[in-house]
Protein backbone atom coordinates (compact mmCIF):
# COMPACT_ATOMS: atom_id res chain seq x y z
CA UNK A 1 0.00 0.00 0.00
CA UNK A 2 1.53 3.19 -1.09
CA UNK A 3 1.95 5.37 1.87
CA UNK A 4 -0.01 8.71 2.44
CA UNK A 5 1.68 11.73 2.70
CA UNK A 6 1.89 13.26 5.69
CA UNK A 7 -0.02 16.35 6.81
CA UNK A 8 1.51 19.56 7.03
CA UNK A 9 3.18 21.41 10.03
CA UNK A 10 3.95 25.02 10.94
CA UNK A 11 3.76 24.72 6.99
CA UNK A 12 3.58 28.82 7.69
CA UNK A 13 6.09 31.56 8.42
CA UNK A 14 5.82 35.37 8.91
CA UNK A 15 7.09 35.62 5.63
CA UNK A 16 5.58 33.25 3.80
CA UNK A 17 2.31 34.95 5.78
CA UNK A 18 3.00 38.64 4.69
CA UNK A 19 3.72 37.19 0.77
CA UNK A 20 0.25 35.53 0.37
CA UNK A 21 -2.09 38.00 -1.66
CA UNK A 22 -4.00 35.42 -3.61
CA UNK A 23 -7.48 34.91 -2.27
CA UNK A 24 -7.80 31.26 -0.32
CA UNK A 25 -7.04 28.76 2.00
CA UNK A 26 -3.52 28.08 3.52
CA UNK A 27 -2.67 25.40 5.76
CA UNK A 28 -0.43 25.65 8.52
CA UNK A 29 -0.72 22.03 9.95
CA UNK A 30 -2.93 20.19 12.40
CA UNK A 31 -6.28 21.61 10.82
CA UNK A 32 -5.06 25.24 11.16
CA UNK A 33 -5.75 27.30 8.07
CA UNK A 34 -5.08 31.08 7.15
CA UNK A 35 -7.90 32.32 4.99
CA UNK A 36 -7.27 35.28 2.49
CA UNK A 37 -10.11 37.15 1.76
CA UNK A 38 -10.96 38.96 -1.62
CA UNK A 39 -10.38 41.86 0.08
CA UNK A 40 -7.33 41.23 1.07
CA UNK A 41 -8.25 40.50 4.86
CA UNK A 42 -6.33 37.56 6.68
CA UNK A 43 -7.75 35.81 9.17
CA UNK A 44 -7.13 32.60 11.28
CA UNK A 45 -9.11 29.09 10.91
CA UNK A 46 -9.04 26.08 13.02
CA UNK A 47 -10.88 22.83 11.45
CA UNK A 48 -11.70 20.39 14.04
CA UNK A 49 -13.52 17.52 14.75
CA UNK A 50 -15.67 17.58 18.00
CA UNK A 51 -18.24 14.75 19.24
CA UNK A 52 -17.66 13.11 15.67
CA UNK A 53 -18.69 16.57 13.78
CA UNK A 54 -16.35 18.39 11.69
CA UNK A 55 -16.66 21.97 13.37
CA UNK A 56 -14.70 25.25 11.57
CA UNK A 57 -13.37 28.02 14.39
CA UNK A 58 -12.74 30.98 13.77
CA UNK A 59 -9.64 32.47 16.17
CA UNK A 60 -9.32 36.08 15.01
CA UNK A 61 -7.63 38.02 12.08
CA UNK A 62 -4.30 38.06 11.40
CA UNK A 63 -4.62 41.68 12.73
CA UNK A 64 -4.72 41.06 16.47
CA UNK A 65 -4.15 37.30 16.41
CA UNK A 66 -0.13 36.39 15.22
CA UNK A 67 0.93 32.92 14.18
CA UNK A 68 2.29 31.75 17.44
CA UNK A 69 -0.87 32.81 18.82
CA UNK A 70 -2.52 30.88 16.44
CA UNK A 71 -0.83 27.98 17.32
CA UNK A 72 -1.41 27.94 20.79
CA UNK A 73 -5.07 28.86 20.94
CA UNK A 74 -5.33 25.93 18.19
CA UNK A 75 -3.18 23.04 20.39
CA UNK A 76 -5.69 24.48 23.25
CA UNK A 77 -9.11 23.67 21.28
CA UNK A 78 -7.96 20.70 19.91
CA UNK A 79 -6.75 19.07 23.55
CA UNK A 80 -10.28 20.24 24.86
CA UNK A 81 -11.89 18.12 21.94
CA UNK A 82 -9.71 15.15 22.31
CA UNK A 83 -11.28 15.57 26.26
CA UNK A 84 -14.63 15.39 25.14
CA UNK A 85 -14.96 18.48 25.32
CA UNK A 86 -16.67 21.41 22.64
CA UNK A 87 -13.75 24.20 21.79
CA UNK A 88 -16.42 26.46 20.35
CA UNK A 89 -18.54 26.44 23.18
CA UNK A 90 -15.70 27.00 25.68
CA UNK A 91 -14.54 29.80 22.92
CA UNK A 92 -17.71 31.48 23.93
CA UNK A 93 -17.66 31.68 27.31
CA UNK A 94 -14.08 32.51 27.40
CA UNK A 95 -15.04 35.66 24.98
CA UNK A 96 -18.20 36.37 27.49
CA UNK A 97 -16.02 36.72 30.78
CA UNK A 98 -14.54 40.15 29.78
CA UNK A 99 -17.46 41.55 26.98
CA UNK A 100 -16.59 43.89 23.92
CA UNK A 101 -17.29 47.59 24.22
CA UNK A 102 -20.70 47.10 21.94
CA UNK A 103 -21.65 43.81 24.69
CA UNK A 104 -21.27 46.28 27.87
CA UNK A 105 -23.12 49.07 26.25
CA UNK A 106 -25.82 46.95 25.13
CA UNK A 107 -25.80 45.62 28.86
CA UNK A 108 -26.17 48.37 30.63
CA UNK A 109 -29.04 49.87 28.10
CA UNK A 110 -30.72 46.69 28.96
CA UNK A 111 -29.94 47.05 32.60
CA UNK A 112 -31.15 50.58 32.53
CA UNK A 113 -33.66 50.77 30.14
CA UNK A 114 -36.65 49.43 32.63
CA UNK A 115 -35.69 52.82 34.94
CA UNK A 116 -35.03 55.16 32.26
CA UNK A 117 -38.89 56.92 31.91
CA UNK A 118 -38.29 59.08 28.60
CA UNK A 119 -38.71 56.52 25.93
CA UNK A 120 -36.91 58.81 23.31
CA UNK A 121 -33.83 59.05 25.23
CA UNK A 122 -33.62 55.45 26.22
CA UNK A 123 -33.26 54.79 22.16
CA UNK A 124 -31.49 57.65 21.80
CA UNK A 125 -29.03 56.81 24.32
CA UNK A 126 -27.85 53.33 22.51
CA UNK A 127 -28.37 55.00 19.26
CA UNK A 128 -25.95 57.57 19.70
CA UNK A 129 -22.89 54.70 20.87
CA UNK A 130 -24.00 52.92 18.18
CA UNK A 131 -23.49 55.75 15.52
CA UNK A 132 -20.13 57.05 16.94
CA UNK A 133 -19.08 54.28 19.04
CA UNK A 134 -19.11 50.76 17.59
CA UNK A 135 -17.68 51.52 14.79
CA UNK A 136 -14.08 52.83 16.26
CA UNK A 137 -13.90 50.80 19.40
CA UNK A 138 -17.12 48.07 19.12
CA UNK A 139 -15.36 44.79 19.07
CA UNK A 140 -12.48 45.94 21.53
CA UNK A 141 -12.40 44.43 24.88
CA UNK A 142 -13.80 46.83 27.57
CA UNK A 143 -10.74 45.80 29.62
CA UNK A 144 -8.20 46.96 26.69
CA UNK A 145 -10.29 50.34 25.47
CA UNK A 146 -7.73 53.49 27.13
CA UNK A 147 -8.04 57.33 26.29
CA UNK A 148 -6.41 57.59 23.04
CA UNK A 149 -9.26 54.97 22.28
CA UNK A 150 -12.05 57.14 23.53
CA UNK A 151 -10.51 60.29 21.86
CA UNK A 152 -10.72 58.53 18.24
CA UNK A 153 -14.26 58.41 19.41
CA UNK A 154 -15.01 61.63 20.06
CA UNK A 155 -12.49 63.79 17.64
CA UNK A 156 -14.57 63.45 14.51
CA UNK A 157 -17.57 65.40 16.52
CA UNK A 158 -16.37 67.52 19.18
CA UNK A 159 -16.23 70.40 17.07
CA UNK A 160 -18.56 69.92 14.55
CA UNK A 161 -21.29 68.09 17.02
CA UNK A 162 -20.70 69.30 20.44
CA UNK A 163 -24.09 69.00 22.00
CA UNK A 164 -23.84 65.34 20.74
CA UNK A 165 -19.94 64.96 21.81
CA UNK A 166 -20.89 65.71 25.23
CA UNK A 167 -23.73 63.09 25.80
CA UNK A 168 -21.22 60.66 23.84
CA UNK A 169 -18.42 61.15 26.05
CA UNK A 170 -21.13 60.91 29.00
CA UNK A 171 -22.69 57.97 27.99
CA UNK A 172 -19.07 56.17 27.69
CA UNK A 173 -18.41 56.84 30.63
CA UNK A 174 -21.08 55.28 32.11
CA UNK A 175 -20.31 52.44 29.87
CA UNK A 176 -17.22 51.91 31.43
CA UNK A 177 -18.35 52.30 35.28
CA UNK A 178 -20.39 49.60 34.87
CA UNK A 179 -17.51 47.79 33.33
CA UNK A 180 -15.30 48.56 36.73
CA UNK A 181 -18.15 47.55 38.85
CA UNK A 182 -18.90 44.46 37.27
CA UNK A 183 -15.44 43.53 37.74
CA UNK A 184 -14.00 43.50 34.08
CA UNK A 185 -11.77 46.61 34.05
CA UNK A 186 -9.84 48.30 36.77
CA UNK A 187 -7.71 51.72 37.62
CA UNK A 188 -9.41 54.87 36.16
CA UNK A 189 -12.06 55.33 33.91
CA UNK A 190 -10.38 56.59 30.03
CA UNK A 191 -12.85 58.69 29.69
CA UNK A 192 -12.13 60.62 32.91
CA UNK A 193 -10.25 63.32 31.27
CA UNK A 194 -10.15 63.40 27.67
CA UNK A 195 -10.90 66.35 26.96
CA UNK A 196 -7.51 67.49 27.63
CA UNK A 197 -6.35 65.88 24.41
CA UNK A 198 -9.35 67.76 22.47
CA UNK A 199 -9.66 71.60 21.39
CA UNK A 200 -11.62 73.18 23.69
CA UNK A 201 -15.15 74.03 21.77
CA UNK A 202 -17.02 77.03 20.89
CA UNK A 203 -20.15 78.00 22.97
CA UNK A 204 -21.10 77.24 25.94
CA UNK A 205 -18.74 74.12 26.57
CA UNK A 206 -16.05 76.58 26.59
CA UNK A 207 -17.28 78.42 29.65
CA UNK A 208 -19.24 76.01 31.29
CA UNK A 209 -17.73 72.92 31.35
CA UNK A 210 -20.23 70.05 32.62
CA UNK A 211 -20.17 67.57 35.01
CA UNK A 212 -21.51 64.05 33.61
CA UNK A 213 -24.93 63.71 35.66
CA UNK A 214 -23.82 60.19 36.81
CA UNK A 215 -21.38 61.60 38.81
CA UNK A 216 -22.76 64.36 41.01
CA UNK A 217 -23.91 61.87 43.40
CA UNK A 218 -19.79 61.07 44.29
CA UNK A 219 -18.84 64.57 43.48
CA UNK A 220 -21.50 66.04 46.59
CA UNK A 221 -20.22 63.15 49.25
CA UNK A 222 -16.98 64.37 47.99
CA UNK A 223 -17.30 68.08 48.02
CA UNK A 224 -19.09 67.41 52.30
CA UNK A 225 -15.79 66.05 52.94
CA UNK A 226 -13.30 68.98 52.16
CA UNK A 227 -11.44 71.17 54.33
CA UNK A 228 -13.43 74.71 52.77
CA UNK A 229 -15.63 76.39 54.97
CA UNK A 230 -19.22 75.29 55.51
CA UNK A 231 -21.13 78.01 54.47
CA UNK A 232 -19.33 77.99 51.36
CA UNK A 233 -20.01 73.89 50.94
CA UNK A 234 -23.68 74.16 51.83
CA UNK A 235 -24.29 77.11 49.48
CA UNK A 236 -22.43 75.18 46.44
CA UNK A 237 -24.42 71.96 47.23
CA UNK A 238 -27.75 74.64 47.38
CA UNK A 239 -26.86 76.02 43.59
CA UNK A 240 -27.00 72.57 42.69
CA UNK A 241 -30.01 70.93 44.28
CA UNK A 242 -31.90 74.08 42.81
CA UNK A 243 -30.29 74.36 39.08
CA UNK A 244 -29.85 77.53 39.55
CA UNK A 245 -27.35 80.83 38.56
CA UNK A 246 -24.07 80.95 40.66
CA UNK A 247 -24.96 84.59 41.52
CA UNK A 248 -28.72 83.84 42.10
CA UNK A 249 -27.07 81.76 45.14
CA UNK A 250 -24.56 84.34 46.09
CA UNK A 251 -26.94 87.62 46.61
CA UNK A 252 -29.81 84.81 48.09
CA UNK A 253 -31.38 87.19 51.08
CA UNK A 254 -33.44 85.51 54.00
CA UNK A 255 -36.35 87.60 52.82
CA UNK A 256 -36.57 85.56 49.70
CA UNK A 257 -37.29 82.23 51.68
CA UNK A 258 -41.18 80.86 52.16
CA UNK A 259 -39.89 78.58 54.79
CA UNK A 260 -44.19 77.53 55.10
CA UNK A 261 -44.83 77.21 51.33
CA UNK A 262 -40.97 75.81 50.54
CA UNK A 263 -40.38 78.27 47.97
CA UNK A 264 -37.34 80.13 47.19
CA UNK A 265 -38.65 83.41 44.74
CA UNK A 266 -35.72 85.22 43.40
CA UNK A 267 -37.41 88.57 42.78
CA UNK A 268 -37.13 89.97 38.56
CA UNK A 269 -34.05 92.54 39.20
CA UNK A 270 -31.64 89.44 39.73
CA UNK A 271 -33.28 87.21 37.05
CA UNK A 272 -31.35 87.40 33.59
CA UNK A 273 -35.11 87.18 32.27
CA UNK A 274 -35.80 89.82 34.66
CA UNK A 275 -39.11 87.67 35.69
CA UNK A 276 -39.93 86.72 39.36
CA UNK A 277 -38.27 83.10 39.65
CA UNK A 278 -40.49 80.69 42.42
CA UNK A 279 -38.09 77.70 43.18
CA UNK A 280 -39.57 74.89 44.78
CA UNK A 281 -36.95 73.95 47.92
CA UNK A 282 -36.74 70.18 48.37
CA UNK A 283 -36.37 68.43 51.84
CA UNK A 284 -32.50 68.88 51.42
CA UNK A 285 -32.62 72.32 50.54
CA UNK A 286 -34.54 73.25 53.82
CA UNK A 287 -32.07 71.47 55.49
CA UNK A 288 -29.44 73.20 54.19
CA UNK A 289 -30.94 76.61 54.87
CA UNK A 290 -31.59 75.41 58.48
CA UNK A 291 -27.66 74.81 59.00
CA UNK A 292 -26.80 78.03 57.03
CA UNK A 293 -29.04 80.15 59.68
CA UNK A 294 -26.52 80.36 62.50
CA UNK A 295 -23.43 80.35 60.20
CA UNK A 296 -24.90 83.63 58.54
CA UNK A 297 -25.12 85.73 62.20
CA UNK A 298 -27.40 87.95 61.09
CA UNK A 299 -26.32 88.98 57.48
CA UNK A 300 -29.28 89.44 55.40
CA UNK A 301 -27.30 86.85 52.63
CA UNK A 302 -28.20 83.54 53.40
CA UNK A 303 -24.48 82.98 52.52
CA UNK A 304 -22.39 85.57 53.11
CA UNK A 305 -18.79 86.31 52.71
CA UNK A 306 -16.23 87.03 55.21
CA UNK A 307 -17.89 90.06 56.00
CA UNK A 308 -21.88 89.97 57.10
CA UNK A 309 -22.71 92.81 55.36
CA UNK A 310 -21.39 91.24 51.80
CA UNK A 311 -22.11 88.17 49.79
CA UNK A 312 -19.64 85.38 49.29
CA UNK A 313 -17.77 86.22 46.40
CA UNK A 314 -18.03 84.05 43.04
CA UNK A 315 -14.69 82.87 43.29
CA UNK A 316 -15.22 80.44 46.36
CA UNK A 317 -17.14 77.75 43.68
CA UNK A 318 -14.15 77.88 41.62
CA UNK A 319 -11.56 77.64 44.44
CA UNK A 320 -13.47 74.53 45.96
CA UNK A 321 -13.59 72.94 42.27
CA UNK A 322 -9.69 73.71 41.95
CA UNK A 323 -8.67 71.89 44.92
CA UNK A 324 -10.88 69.15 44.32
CA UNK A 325 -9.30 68.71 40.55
CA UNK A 326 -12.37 68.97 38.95
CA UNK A 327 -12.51 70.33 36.34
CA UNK A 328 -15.75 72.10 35.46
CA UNK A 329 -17.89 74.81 36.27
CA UNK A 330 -20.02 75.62 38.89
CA UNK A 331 -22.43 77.45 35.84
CA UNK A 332 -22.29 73.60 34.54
CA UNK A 333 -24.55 71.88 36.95
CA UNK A 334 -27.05 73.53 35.40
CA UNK A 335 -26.03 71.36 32.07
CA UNK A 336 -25.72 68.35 34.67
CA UNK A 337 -29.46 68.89 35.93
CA UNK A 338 -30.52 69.58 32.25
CA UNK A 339 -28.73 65.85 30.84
CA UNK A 340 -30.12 64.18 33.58
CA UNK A 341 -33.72 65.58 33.40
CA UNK A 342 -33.81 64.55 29.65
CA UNK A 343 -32.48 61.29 29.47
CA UNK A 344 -33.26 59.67 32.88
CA UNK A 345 -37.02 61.21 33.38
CA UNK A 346 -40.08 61.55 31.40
CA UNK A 347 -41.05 65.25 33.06
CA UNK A 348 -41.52 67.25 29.51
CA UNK A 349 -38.56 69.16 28.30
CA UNK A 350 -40.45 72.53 28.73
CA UNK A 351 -40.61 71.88 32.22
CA UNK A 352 -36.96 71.30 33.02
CA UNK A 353 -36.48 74.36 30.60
CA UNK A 354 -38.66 76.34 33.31
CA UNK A 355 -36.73 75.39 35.90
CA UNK A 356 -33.70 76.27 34.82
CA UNK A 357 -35.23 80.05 33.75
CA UNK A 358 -34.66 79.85 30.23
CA UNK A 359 -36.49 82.11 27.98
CA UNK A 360 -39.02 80.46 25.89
CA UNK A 361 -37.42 81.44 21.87
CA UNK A 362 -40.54 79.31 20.97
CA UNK A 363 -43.26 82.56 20.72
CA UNK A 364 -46.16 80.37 20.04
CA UNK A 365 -44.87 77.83 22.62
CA UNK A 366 -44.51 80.93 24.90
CA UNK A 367 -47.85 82.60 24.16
CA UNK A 368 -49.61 79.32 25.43
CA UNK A 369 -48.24 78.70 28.14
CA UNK A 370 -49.71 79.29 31.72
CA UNK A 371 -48.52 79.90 34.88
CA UNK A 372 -44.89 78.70 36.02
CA UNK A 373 -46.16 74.83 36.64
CA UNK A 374 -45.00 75.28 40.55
CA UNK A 375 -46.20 71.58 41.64
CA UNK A 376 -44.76 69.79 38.63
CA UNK A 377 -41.30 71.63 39.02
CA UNK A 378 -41.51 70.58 42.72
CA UNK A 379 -42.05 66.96 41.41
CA UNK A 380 -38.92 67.45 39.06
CA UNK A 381 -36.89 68.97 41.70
CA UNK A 382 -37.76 66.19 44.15
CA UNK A 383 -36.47 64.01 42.60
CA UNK A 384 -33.43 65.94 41.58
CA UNK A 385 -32.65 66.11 45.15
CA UNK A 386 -32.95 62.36 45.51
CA UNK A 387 -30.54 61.43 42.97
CA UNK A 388 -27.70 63.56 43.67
CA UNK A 389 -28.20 62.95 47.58
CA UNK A 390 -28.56 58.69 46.88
């Protein structure tokens, strides 16, 4: 009997690898193949046989998987199916213990999306990753994915998109929080940061640099903790529990407090609108005002500077901010109130609009509206005050 030849092994060298151009099927030995696409596109192939089937495996493209590699994952598959065992399945949950970028997100939409009460921003929110996300960093591990990464992400819109940039770069980030607390990344977030590697924008991101809504909870129990003085940390965590104006908080006088009806009403001369502005106080906020009554002896500011007789100037925000690292605005919690209204709530966007004292551009929009919606905005601002003081 004539004998057969014998099969081929480690038939394949780097060389031989970067030479091959022609579209098809090259064997390397033991069932591994390298398969050249018509485009040009190498990629690895393991044939196998498992429980008596002949089963193809795919182990990656050439790209991120080299030869050697190759060549152990394929000694690895076929020991587990001389075992008994099924490579593809164990393939699967090997890939499933740290997910891709486009598994997390699509986790924690899922995860989220029974909470989330605005149905257009719960599709919005995936749709957005989706558009500007998946294609640059997708398939990527969530464990390998670092700055540079997330900058290739957000480069192509930060200028030309910035509204959208921003709830990108948000919605990353809370991507990859999940990711850490799940247990398939550690050390820092890559989004934390990144916008030191991009051009700062024109508008309002330039001025008012926003804190990502996710993390005002951490950035309160944070702020409580500091060394700066305590009238100056209970009137920053005030400006944010009521969305409002950094100098709205600093010339806030005693007179302007309805301790019976909870109402806060900025009279029209310190309104950029220069309209009366009721704020509905929260449980928090009363308590804040409570602890800010002996602290002000007697000044008619509810928070008042050095001196009794003047308010606390409108650097102390940006001092506590500074030595805290952080680095955004005070002005941007009103963006921070704004992101979080829309995409975590289903209170109407005219209503978060109101609360924040923007003027209504819409005239018709304007002309039928009625009254300032008091009780809804205390709904709204209820349950501000419960997210940010979890």
């Amino acid at each position: 009997m004539k004998q057969q030849g014998k099969h081929p092994e480690k038939a394949l060298s780097a060389l031989k690898i970067k030479n091959l151009s022609t579209a098809g099927k090259y064997a390397d030995g033991n069932g591994l193949y390298l398969v050249v696409d018509p485009s040009g596109a190498k990629r690895w192939l393991l044939r196998i046989v498992v429980h008596g089937k002949r089963r193809d495996i795919g182990l990656g493209g050439l790209s991120v998987v080299s030869l050697a590699e190759a060549r152990e994952k394929a000694i690895e598959y076929r020991k587990i199916a001389r075992e008994g065992g099924d490579p593809l399945a164990a393939k699967r949950a090997a890939q499933k213990i740290i997910p891709s970028f486009k598994e997390a997100a699509e986790i924690v939409h899922a995860e989220h999306k029974a909470t989330w009460k605005n149905a257009k921003h719960t599709q919005q929110w995936i749709n957005t990753l989706t558009q500007y996300a998946f294609p640059v960093i997708g398939e990527l591990r969530v464990d390998r994915i670092d700055t540079p990464d997330i900058l290739r992400v957000l480069s192509p819109i930060w200028l030309t998109k910035p509204e959208t940039a921003r709830r990108v770069r948000q919605r990353l980030g809370n991507v990859f929080d999940w990711a850490k607390t799940a247990g398939h990344r550690s050390g820092d977030n890559p989004v934390e940061g990144v916008t030191r590697g991009l051009p700062k924008q024109v508008g309002r991101e330039t001025h008012h640099e926003a804190m990502a809504y996710a993390e005002v909870p951490a950035f309160i129990s944070a702020m409580r903790a500091t060394n700066s003085s305590a009238v100056a940390k209970l009137a920053f965590e005030f400006l944010i529990l009521t969305a409002a104006r950094t100098s709205e908080v600093l010339l806030a006088e005693w007179t302007e407090i309805d301790f019976k009806e909870r109402l806060w009403i900025i009279p029209a001369e310190r309104m950029k609108a220069k309209r009366i502005h009721r704020v509905p106080l929260a449980e928090r906020c009363i308590k804040i005002l409570k602890a800010a009554t002996p602290l002000s002896t007697g000044s008619k500011y509810i928070f008042p500077g050095r001196s009794i007789e003047k308010p606390m100037s409108n650097m102390v925000f940006l001092k506590i901010l500074e030595r805290m690292e952080v680095p955004v605005t005070a002005h941007g919690f009103r963006s921070s109130f704004r992101d979080w209204a829309a995409e975590t709530t289903a209170f109407p966007r005219e209503l978060a609009e109101m609360a924040l004292a923007h003027t209504i551009e819409n005239k018709v929009e304007a002309a039928y509206r009625r009254g300032d919606l008091l009780e809804k905005r205390r709904e709204l601002m209820a349950e501000w005050s419960k997210f940010i003081c979890q």
